[in-house]
C-alpha atoms as a PDB file:
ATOM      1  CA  UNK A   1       0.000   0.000   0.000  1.00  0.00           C
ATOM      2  CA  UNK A   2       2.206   2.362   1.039  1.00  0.00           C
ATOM      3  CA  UNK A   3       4.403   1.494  -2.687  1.00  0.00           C
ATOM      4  CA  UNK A   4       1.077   2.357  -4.927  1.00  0.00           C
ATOM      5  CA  UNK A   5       0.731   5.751  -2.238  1.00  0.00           C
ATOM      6  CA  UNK A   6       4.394   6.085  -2.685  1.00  0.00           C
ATOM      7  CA  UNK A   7       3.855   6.087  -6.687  1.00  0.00           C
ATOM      8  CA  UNK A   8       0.971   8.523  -7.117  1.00  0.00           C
ATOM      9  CA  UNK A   9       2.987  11.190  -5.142  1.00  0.00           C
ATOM     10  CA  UNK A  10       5.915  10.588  -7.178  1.00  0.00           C
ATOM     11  CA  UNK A  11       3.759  10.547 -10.597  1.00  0.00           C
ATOM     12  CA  UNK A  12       2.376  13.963  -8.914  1.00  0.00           C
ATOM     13  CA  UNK A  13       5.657  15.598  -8.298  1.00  0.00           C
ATOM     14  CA  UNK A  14       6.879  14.896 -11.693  1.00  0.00           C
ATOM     15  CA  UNK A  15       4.225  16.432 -13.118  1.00  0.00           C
ATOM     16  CA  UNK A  16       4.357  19.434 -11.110  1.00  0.00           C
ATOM     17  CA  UNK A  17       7.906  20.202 -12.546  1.00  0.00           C
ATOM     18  CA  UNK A  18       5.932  20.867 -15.911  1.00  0.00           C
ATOM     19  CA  UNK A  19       3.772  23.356 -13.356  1.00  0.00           C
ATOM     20  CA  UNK A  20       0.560  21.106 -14.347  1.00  0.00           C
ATOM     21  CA  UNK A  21      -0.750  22.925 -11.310  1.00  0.00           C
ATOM     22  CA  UNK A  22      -2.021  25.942 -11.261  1.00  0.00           C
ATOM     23  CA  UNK A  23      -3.272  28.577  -8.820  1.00  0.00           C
ATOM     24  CA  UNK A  24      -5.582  31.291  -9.787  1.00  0.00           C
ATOM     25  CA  UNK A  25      -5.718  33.927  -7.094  1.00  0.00           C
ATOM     26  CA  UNK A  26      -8.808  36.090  -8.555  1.00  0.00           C
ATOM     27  CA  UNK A  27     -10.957  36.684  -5.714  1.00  0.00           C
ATOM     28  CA  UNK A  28      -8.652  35.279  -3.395  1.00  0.00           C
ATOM     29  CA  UNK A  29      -9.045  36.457   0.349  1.00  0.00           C
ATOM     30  CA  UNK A  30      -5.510  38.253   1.721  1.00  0.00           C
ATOM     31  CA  UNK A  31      -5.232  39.045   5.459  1.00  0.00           C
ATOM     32  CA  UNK A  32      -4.510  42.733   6.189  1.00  0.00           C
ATOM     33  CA  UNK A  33      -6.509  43.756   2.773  1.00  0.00           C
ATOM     34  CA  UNK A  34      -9.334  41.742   1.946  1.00  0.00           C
ATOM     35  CA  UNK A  35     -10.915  40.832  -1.308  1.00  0.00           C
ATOM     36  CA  UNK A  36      -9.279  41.446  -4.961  1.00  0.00           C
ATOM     37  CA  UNK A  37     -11.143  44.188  -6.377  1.00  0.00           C
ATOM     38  CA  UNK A  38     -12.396  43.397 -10.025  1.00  0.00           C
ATOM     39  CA  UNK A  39     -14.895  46.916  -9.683  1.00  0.00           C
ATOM     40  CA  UNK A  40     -18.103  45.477  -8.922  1.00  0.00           C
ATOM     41  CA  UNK A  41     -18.068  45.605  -5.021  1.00  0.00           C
ATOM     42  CA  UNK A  42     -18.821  49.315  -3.999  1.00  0.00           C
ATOM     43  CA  UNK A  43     -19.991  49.736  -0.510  1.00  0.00           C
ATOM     44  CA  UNK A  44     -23.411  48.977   0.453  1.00  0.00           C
ATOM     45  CA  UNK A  45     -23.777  46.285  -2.022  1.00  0.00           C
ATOM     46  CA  UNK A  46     -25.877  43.466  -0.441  1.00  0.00           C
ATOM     47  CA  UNK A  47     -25.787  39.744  -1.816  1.00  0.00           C
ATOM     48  CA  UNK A  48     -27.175  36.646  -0.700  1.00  0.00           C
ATOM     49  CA  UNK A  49     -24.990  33.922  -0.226  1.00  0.00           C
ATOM     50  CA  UNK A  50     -25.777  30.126  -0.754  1.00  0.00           C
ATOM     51  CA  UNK A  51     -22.859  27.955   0.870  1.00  0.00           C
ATOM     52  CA  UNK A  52     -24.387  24.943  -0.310  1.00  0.00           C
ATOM     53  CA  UNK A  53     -23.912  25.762  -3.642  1.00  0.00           C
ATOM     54  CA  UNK A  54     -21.400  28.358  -3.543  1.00  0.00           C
ATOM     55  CA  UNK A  55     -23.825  31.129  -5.587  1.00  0.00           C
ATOM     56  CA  UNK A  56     -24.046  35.252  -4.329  1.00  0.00           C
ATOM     57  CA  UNK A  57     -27.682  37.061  -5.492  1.00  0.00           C
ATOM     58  CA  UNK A  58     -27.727  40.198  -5.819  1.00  0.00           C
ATOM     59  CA  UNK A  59     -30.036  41.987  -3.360  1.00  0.00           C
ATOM     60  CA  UNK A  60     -29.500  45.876  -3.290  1.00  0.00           C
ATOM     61  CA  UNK A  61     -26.711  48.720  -4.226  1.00  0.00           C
ATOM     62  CA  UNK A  62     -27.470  51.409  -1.571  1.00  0.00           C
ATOM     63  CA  UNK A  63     -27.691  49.652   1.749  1.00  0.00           C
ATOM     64  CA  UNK A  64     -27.057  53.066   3.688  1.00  0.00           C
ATOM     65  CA  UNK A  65     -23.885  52.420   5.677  1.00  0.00           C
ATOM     66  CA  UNK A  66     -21.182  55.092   8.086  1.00  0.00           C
ATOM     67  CA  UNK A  67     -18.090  55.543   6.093  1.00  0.00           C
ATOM     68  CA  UNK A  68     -15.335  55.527  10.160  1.00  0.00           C
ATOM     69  CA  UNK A  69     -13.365  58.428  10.201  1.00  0.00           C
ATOM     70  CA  UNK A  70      -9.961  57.951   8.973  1.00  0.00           C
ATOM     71  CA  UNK A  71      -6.785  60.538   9.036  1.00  0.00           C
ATOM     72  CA  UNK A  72      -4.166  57.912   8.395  1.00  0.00           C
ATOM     73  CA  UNK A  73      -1.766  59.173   5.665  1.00  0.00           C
ATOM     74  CA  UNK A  74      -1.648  56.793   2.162  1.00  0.00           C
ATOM     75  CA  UNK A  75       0.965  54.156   3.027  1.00  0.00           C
ATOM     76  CA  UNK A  76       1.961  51.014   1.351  1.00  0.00           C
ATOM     77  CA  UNK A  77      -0.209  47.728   2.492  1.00  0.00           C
ATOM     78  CA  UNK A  78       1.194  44.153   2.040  1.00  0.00           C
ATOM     79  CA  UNK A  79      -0.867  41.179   2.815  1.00  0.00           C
ATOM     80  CA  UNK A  80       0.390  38.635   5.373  1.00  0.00           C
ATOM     81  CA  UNK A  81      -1.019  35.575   3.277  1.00  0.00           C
ATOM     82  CA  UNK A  82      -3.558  34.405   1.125  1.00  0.00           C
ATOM     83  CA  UNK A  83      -6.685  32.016   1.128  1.00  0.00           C
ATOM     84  CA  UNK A  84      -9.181  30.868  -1.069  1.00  0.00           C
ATOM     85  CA  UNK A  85      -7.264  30.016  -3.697  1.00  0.00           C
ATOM     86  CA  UNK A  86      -8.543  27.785  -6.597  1.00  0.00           C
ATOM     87  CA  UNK A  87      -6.411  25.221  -7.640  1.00  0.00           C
ATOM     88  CA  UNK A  88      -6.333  23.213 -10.609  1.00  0.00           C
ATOM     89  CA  UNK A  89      -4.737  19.662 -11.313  1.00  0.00           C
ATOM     90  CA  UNK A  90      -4.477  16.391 -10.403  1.00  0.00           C
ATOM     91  CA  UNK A  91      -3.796  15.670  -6.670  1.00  0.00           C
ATOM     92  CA  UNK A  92      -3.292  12.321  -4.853  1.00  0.00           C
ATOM     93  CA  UNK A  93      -6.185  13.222  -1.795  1.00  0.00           C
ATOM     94  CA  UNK A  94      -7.538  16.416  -0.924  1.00  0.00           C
ATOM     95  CA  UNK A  95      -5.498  16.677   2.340  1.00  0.00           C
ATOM     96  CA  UNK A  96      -2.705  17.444  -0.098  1.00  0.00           C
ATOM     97  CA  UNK A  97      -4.102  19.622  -2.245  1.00  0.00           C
ATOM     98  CA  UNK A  98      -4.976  22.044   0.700  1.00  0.00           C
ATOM     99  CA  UNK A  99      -1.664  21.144   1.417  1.00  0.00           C
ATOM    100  CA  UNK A 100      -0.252  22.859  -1.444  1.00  0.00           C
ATOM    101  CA  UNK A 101      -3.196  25.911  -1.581  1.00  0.00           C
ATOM    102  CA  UNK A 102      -1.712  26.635   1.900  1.00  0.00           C
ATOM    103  CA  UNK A 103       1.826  26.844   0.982  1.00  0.00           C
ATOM    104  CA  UNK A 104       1.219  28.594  -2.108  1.00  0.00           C
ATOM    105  CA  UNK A 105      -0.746  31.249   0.097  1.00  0.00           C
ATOM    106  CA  UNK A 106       2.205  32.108   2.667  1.00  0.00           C
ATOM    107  CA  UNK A 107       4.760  32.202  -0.746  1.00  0.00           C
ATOM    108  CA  UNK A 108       2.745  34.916  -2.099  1.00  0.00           C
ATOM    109  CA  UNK A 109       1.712  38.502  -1.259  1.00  0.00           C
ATOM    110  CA  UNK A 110      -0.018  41.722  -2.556  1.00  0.00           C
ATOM    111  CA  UNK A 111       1.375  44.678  -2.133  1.00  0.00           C
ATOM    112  CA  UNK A 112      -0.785  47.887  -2.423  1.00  0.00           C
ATOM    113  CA  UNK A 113       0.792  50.947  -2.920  1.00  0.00           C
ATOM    114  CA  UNK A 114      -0.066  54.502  -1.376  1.00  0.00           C
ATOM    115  CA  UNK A 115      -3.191  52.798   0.306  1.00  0.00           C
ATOM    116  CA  UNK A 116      -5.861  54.064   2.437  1.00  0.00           C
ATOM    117  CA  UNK A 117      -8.663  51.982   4.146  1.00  0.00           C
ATOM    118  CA  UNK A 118     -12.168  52.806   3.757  1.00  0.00           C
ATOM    119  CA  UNK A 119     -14.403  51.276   6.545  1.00  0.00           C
ATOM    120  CA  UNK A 120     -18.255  51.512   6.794  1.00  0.00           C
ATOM    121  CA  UNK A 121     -19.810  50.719  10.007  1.00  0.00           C
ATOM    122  CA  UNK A 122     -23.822  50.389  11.491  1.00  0.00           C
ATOM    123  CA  UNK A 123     -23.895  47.440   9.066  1.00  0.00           C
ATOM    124  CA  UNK A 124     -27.108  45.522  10.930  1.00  0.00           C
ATOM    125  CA  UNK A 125     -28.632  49.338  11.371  1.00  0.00           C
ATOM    126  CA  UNK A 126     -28.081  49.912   7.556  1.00  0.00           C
ATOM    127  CA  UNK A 127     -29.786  46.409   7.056  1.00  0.00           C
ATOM    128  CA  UNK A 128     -32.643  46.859   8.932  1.00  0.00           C
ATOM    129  CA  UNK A 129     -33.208  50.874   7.803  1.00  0.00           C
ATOM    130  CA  UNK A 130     -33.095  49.601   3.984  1.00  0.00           C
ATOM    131  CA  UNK A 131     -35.357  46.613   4.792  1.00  0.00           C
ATOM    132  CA  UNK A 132     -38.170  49.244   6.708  1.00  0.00           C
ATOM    133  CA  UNK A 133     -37.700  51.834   3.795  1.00  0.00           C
ATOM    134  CA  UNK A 134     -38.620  49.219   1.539  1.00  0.00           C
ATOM    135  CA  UNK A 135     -41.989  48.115   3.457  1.00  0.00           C
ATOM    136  CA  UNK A 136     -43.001  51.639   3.823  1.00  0.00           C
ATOM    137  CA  UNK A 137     -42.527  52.236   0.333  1.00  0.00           C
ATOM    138  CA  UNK A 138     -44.825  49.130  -0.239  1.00  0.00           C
ATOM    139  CA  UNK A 139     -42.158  46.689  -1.633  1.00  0.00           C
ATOM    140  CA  UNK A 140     -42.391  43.189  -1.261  1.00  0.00           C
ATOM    141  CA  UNK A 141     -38.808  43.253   0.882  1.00  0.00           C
ATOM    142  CA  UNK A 142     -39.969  39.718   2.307  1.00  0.00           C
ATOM    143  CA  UNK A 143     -39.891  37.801  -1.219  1.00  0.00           C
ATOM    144  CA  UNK A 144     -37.706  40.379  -2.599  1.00  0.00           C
ATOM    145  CA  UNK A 145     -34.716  39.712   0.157  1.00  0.00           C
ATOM    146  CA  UNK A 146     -35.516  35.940   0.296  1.00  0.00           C
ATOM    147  CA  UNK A 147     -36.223  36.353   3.888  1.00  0.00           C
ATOM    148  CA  UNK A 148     -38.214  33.266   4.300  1.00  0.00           C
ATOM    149  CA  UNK A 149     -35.401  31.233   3.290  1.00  0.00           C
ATOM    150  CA  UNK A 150     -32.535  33.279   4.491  1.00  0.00           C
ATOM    151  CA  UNK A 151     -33.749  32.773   7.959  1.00  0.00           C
ATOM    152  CA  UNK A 152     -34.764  29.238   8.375  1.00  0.00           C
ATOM    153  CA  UNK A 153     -31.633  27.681   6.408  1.00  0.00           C
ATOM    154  CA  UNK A 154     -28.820  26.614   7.156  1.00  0.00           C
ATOM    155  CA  UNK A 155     -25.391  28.095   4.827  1.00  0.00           C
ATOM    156  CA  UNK A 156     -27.114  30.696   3.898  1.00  0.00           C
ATOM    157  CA  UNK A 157     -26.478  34.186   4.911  1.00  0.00           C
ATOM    158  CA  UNK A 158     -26.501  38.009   3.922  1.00  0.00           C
ATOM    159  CA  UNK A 159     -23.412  39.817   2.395  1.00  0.00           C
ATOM    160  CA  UNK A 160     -22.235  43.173   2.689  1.00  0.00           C
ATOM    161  CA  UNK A 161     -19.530  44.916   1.035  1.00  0.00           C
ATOM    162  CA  UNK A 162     -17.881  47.172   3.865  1.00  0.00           C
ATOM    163  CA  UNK A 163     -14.718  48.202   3.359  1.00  0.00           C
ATOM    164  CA  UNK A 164     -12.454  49.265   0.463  1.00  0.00           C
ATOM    165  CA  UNK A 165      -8.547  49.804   0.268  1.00  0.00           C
ATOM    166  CA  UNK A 166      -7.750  52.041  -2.676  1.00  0.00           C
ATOM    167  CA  UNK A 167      -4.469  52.680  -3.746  1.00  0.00           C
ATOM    168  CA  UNK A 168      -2.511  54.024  -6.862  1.00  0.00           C
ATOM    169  CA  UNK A 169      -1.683  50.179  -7.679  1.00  0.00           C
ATOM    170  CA  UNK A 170      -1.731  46.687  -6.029  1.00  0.00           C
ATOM    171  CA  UNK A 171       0.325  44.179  -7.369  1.00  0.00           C
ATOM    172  CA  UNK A 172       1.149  40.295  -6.761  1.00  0.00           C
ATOM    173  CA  UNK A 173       4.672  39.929  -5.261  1.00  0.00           C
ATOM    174  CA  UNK A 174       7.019  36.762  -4.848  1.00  0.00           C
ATOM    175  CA  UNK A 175      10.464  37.040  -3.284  1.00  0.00           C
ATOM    176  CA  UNK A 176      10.679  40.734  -5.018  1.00  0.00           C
ATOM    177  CA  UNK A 177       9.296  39.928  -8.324  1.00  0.00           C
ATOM    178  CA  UNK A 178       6.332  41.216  -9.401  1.00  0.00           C
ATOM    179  CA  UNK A 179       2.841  40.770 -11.257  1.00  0.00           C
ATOM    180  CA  UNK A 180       4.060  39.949 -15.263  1.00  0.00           C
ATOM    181  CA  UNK A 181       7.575  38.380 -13.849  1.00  0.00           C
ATOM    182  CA  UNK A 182       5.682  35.847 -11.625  1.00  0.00           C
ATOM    183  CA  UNK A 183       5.212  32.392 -13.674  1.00  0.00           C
ATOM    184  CA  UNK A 184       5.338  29.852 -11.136  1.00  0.00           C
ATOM    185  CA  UNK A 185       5.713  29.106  -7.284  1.00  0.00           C
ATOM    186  CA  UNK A 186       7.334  26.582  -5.749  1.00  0.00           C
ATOM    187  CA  UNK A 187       6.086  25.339  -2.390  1.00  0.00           C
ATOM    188  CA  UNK A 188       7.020  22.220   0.408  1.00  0.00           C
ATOM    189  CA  UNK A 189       4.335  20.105   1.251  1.00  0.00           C
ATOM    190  CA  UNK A 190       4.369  17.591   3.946  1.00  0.00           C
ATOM    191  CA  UNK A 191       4.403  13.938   2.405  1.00  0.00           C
ATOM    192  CA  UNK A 192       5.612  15.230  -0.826  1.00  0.00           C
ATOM    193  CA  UNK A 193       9.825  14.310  -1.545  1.00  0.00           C
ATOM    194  CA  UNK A 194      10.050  17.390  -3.716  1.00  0.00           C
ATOM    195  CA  UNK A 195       9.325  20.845  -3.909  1.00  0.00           C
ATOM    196  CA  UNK A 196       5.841  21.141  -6.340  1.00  0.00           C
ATOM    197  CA  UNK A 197       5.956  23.567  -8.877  1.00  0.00           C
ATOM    198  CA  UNK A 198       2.788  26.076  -8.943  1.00  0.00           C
ATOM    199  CA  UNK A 199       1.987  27.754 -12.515  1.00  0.00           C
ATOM    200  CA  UNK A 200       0.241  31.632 -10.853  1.00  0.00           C
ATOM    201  CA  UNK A 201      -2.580  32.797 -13.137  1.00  0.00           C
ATOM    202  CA  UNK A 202      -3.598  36.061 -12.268  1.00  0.00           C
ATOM    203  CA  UNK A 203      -7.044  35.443 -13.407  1.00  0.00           C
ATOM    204  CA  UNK A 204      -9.410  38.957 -14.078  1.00  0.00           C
ATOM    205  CA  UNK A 205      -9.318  40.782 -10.807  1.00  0.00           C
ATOM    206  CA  UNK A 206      -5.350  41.011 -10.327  1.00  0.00           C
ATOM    207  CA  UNK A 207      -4.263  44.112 -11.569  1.00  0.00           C
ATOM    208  CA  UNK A 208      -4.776  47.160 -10.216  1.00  0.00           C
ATOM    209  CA  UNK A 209      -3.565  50.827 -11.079  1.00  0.00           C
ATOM    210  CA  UNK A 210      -4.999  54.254 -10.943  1.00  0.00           C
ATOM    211  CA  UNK A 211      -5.297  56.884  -8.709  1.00  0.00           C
ATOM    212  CA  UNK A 212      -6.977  56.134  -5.585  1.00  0.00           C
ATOM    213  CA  UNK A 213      -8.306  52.979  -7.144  1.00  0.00           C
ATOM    214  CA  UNK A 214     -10.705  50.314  -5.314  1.00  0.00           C
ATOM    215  CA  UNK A 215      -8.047  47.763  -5.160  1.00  0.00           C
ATOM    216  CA  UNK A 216      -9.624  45.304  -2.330  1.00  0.00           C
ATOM    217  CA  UNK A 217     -12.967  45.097  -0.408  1.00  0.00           C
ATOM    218  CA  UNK A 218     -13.972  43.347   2.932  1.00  0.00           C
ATOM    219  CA  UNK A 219     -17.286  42.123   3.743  1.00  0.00           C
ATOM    220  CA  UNK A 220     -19.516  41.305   6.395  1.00  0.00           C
ATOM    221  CA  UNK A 221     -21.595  38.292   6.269  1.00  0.00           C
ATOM    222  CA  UNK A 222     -24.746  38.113   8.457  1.00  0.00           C
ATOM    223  CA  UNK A 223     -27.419  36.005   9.238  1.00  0.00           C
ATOM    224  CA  UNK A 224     -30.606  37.285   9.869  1.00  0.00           C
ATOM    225  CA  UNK A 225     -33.299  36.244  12.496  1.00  0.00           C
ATOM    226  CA  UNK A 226     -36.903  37.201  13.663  1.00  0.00           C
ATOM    227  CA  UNK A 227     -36.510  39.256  16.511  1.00  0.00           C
ATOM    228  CA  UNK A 228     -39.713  40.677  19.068  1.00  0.00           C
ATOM    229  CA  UNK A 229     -42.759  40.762  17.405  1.00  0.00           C
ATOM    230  CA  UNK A 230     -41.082  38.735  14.100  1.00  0.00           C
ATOM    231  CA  UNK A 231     -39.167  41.744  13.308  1.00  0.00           C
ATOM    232  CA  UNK A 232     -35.930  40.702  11.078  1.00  0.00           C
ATOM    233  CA  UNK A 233     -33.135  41.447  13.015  1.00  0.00           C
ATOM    234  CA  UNK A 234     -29.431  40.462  12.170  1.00  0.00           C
ATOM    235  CA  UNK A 235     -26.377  38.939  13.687  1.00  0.00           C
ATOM    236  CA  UNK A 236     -22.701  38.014  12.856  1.00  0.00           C
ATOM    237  CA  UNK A 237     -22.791  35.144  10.264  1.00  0.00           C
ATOM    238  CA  UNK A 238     -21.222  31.862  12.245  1.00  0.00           C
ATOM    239  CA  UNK A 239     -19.984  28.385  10.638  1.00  0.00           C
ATOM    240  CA  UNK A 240     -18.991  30.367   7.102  1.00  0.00           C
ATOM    241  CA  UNK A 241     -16.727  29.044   5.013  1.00  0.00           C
ATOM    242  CA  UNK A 242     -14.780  31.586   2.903  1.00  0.00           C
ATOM    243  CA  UNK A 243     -13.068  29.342   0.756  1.00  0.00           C
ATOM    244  CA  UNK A 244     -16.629  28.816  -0.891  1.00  0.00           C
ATOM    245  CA  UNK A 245     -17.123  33.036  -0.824  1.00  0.00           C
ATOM    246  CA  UNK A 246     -14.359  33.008  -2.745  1.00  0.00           C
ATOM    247  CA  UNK A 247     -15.248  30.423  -5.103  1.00  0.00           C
ATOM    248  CA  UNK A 248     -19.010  31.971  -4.895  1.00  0.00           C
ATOM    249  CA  UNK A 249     -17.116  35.586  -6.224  1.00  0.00           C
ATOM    250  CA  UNK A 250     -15.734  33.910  -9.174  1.00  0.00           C
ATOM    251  CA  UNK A 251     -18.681  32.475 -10.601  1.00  0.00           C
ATOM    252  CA  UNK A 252     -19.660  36.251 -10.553  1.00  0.00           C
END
């Protein structure tokens, strides 16, 4: 057993060297900065998210949100590492191709240059002032905002775009190269005897230049409940998985 185990990671590795892997990091999910930006995430934007099948909807554009104060001076912003990255491949089990999604993730960074954060806040306030508006303007905001559904299922939540970091350009960065220079990774695994050999593809929502450009968002996800009286009310979302927001934003 452990020969035929023994054989398949060997027949991986020396396909790897070819970079028969690839990573595409659109949409991916960086610590410190948040979403890549493709321009279709402005604040206030509210989605609903199926886990289960990985899909966003659409909801509204103007959910009415408090841009926090900010006086920090433009600065350059580098991620600390990267998830939700889609691989593609062949891999010997999925424990090894997280494995390798992991690695690839701390190998790689964005950089974004002359960066300042936008943060909205009242987000459950914004939600539930959009959602009254609505009913006194005699919308259906019930069918309209699936709430029905929303609220008795499980993996599915709201989504609100809350935060931008623009900058005059964000860029990928590997051991001081840079976006166009960047072919290939090559990451450690455990269980694997070589190095594997990661083909980057920058995919549609990589680059990023202009002045004061929306560069990344964050988002909030929330899950909303029927409060006193079977008002909707809303909470933090709990039990997400991002990898699938991720995978959800691409299919965008």
């Amino acid at each position: 057993m452990r020969a035929i185990v023994g054989l398949m990671l060997a027949a991986l590795c020396a396909g790897c060297q070819q970079s028969d892997l690839g990573a595409d990091l659109s949409f991916s999910r960086s610590a410190g900065l948040g979403y890549r930006n493709a321009g279709l995430f402005n604040p206030g934007t509210l989605y609903l998210f199926d886990q289960s099948t990985a899909t966003l909807t659409r909801l509204s554009d103007d959910i009415p949100l408090q841009r926090r104060p900010n006086d920090a001076a433009p600065t350059t912003l580098t991620s600390t590492r990267i998830d939700g990255i889609a691989l593609t491949g062949t891999f010997p089990s999925q424990a090894v191709k997280t494995e390798i999604a992991a690695a690839v993730g701390t190998k790689v960074s964005f950089v974004a240059e002359n960066a300042v954060r936008d943060d909205y806040q009242s987000v459950h306030t914004g939600l539930a002032q959009a959602y009254r508006s609505g009913l006194d303007a005699g919308e259906d905001m019930k069918g309209r905002w699936y709430v029905d559904e929303v609220v008795s299922q499980r993996g599915k939540y709201y989504l609100v775009v809350s935060g931008i970091v623009r900058a005059d350009k964000a860029s990928l960065s590997v051991g001081g190269m840079k976006d166009d220079n960047i072919v290939d990774v090559s990451v450690s695994v455990p269980g694997l005897a070589t190095p594997v050999k990661v083909a980057v593809t920058h995919g549609r929502s990589v680059n990023c230049s202009g002045k004061s450009a929306p560069c990344f968002f964050s988002v909030s996800v929330i899950k909303p409940y029927l409060g006193p009286e079977k008002r909707l009310a809303f909470r933090e979302g709990r039990g997400v998985d991002l990898d699938r927001l991720s995978e959800a934003l691409r299919r965008l």
